[in-house]
Protein backbone atom coordinates (compact mmCIF):
# COMPACT_ATOMS: atom_id res chain seq x y z
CA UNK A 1 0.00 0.00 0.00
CA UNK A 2 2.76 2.30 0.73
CA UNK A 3 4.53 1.50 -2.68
CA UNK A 4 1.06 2.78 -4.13
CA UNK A 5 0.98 5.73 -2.39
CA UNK A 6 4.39 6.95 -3.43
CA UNK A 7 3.63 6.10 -6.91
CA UNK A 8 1.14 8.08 -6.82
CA UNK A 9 2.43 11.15 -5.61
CA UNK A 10 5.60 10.73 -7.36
CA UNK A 11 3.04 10.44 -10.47
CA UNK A 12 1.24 13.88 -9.07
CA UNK A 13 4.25 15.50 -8.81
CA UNK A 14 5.35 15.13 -12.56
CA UNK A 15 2.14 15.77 -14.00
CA UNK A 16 2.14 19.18 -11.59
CA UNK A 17 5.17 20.06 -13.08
CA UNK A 18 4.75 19.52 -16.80
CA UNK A 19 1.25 20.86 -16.95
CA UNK A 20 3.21 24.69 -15.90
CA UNK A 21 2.28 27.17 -18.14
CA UNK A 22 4.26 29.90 -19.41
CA UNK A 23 3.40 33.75 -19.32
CA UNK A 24 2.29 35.44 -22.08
CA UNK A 25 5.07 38.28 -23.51
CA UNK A 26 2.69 41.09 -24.98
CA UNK A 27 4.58 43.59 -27.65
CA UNK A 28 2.58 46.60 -28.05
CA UNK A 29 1.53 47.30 -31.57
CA UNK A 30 4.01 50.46 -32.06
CA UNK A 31 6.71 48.39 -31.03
CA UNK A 32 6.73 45.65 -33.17
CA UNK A 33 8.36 45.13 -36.76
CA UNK A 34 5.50 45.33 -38.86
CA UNK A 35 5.71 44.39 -42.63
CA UNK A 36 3.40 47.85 -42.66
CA UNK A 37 6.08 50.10 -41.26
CA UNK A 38 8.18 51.79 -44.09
CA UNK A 39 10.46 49.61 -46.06
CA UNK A 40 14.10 49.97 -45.83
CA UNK A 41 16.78 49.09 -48.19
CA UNK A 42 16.92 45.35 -49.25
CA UNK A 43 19.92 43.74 -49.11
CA UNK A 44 21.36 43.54 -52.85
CA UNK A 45 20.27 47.08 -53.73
CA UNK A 46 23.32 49.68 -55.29
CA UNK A 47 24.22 52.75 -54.23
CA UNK A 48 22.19 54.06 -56.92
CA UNK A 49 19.22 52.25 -56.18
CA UNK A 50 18.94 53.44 -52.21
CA UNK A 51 19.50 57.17 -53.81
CA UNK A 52 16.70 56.99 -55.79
CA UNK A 53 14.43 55.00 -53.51
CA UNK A 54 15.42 56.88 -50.55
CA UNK A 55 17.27 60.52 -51.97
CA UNK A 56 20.59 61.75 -50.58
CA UNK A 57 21.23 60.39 -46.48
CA UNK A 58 21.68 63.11 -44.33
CA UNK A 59 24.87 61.61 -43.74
CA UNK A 60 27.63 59.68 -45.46
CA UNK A 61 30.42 58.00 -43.74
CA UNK A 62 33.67 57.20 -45.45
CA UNK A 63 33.79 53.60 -46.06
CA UNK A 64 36.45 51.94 -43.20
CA UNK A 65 38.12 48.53 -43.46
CA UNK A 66 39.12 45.52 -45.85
CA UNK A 67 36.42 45.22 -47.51
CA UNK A 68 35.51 48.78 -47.42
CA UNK A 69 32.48 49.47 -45.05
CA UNK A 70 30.29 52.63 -46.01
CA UNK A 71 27.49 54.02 -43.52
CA UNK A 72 24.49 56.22 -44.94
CA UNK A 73 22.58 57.43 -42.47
CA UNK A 74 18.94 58.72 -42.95
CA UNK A 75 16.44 60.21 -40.62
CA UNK A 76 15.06 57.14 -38.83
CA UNK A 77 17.58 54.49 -40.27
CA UNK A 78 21.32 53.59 -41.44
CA UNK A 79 22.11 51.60 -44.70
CA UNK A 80 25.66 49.51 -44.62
CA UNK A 81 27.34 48.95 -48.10
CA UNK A 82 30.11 46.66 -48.80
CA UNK A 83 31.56 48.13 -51.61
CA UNK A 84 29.02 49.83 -53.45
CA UNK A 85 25.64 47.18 -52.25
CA UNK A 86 23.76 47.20 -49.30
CA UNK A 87 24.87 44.48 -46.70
CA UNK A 88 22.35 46.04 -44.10
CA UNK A 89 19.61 48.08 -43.32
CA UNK A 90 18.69 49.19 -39.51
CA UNK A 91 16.57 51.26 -37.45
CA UNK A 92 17.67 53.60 -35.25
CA UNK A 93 17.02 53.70 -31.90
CA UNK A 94 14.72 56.26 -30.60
CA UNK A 95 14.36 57.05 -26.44
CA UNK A 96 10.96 57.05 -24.94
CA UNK A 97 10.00 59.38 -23.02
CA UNK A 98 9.20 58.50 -19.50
């Protein structure tokens, strides 16, 4: 009887422990990448073709390193070349306010 009783709470004990549920993470809407938020440059795309989907940055950095890194930055987002295509496209940060 006593071998029944600790199979059964050793039983309870596991079934306790994988029927846990984990907490939901909520993102709100503003904060999330959307596929509606504005497009940035795709990966691929020449110098030529960010200028004319996006005009001149507001800032150009001289290209650094072997290969040669270039930075654009616009207002909003940065675009990293290799050479002369985009390699990247990011966001920028912004602060909230408290």
């Amino acid at each position: 009887m006593k071998s029944l009783a600790y199979t059964l709470l050793l039983l309870s004990s596991t079934l306790t422990i994988t029927t846990l549920h984990a907490d939901t993470l909520r993102i709100p809407v503003g904060e999330q990448n959307s596929t509606q938020a504005s497009p940035l440059p795709q990966r691929g795309a020449t110098f030529d073709a960010v200028r004319r989907g996006w005009g001149e940055p507001v800032t150009r950095h001289a290209a650094v390193g072997q290969p040669p890194i270039t930075r654009w930055d616009y207002n909003g987002f940065s675009v990293y070349f290799e050479y002369s295509k985009v390699i990247d496209s990011v966001r920028q940060h912004s602060a909230k306010a408290p």
